[in-house]
C-alpha atoms as a PDB file:
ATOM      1  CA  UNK A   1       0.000   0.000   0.000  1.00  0.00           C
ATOM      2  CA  UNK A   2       1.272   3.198  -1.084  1.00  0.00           C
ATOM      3  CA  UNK A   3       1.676   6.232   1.325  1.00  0.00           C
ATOM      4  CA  UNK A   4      -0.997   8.889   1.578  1.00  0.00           C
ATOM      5  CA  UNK A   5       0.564  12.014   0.145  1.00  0.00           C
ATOM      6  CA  UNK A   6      -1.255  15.224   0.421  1.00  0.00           C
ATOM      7  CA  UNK A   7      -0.039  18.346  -1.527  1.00  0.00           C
ATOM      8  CA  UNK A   8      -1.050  22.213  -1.832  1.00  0.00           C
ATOM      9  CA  UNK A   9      -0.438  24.523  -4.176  1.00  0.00           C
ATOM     10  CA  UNK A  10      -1.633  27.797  -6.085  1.00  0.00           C
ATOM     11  CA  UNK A  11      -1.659  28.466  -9.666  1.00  0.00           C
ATOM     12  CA  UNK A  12      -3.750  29.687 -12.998  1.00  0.00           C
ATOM     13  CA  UNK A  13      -6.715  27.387 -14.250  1.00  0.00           C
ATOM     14  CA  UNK A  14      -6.919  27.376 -17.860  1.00  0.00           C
ATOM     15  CA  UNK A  15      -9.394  26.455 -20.711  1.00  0.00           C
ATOM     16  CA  UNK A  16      -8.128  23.371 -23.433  1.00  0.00           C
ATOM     17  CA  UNK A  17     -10.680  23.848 -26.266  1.00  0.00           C
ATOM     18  CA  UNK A  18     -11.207  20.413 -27.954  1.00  0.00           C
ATOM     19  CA  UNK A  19     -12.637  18.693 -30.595  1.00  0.00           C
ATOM     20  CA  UNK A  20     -15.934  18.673 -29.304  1.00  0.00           C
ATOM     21  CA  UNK A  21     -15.760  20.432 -26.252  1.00  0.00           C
ATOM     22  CA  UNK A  22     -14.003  22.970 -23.721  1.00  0.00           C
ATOM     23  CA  UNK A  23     -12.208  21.632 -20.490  1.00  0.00           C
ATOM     24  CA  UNK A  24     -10.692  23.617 -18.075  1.00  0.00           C
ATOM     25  CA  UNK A  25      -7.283  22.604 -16.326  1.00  0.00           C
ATOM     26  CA  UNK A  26      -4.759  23.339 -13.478  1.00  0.00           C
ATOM     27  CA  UNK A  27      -1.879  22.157 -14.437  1.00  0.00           C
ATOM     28  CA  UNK A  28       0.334  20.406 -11.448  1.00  0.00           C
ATOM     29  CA  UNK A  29       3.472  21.763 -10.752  1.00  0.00           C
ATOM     30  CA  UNK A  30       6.439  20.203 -11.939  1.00  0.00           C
ATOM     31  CA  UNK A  31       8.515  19.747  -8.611  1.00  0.00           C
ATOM     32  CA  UNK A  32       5.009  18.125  -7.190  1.00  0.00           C
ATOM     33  CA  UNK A  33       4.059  16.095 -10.087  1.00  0.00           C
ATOM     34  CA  UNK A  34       7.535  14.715 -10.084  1.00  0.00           C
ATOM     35  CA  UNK A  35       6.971  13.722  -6.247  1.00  0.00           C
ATOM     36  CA  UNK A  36       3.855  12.360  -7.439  1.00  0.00           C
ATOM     37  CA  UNK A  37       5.097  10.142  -9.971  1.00  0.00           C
ATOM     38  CA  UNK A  38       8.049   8.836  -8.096  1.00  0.00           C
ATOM     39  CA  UNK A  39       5.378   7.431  -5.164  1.00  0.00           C
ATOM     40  CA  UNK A  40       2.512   6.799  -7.020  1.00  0.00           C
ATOM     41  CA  UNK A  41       3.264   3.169  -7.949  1.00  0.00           C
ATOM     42  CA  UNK A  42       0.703   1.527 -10.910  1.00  0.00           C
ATOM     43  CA  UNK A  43      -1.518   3.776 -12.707  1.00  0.00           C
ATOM     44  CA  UNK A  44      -4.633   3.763 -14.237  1.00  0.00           C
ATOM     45  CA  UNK A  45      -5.205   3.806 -17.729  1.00  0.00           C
ATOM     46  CA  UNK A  46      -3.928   6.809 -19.811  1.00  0.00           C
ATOM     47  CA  UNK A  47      -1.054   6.943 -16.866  1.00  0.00           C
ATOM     48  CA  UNK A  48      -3.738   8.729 -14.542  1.00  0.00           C
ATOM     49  CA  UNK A  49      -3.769   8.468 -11.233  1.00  0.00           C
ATOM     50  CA  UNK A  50      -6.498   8.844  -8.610  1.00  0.00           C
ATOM     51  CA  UNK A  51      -7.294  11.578  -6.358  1.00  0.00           C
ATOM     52  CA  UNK A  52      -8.737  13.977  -3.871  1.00  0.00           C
ATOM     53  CA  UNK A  53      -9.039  16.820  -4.637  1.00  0.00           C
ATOM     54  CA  UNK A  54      -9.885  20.519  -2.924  1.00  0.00           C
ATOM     55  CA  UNK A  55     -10.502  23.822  -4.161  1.00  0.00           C
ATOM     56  CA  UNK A  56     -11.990  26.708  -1.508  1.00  0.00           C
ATOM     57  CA  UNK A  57     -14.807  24.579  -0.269  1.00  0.00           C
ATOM     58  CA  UNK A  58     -15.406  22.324  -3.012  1.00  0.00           C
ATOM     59  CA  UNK A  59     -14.077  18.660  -2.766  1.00  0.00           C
ATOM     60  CA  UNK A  60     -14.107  16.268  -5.507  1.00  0.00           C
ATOM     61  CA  UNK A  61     -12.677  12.859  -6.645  1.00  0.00           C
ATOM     62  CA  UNK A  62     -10.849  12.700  -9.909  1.00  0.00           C
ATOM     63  CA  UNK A  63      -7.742  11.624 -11.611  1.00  0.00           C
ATOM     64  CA  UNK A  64      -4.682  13.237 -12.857  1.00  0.00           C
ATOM     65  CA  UNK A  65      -3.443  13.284 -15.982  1.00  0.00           C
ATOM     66  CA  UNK A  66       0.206  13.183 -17.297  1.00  0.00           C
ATOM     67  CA  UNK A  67       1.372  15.107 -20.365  1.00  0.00           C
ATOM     68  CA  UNK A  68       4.464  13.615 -21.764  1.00  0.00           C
ATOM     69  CA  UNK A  69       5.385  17.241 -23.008  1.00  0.00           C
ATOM     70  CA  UNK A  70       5.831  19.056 -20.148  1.00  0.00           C
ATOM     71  CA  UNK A  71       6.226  16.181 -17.659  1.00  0.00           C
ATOM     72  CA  UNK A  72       3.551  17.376 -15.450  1.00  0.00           C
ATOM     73  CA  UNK A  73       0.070  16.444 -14.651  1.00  0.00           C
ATOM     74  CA  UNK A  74      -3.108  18.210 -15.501  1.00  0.00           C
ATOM     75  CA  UNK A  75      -5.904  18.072 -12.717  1.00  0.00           C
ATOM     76  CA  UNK A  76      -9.749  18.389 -14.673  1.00  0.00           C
ATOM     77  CA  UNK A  77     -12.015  21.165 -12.862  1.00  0.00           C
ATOM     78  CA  UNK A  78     -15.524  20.219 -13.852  1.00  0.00           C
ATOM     79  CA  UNK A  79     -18.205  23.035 -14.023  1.00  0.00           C
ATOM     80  CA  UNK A  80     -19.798  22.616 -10.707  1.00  0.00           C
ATOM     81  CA  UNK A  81     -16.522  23.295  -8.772  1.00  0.00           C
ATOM     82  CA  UNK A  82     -15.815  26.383 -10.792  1.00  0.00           C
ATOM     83  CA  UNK A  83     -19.247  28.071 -10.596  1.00  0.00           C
ATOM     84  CA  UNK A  84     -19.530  26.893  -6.695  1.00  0.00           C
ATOM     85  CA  UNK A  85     -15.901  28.688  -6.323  1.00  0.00           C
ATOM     86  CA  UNK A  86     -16.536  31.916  -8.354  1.00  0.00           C
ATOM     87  CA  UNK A  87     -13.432  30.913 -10.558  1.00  0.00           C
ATOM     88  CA  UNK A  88     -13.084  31.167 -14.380  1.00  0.00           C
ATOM     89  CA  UNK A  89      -9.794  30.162 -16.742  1.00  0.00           C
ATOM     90  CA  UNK A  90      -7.087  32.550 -16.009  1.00  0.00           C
ATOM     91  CA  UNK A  91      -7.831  32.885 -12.091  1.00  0.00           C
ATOM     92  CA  UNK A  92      -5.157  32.135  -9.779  1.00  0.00           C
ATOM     93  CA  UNK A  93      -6.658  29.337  -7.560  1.00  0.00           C
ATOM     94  CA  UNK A  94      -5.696  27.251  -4.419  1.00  0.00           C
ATOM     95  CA  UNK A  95      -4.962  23.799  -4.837  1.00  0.00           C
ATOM     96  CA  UNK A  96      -5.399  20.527  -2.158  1.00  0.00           C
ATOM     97  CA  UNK A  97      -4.516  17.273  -3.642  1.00  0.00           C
ATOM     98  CA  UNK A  98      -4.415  13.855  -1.815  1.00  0.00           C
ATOM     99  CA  UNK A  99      -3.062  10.799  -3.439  1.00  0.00           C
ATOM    100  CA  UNK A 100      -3.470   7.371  -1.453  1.00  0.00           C
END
């Protein structure tokens, strides 16, 4: 069993406009997606990786994806988080994670 790691963090959300539809994104930093990677054992498919997840009040589980590009992983905000929190893409937003 792997150790519970928990994680905090602040940075910008941002919108990926798709195919066929918009997501919006924090991306992980790299020093803490890093950590991530080196404790997080087997992953899921795609290379995600299950988690907690907190921002302001709202708490959510999810997964984490990697992006071979930059190394780090991208965390998914889904609408009801960011209308709950007030936040839009390009706010600068406070991060909980928990892996484990």
């Amino acid at each position: 069993m792997l150790p519970e790691q928990s994680h905090s963090f602040e940075t910008e959300l941002w919108l990926y406009n798709g195919a066929k539809a918009s997501w919006h994104f924090i991306t992980v930093p790299s020093g803490i997606s890093r950590q991530i990677r080196f404790f997080s054992g087997k992953t899921n498919g795609f290379g995600s990786i299950r988690v907690s997840a907190r921002i302001g009040e709202s708490r959510w589980a999810t997964s984490l994806f990697p992006d071979k590009q930059s190394g780090c992983y991208y965390l998914p905000v889904k609408a009801e988080v960011r209308k709950a929190q007030g936040i839009s893409a390009g706010d600068l937003v406070g991060v909980e994670l928990r892996i484990g």
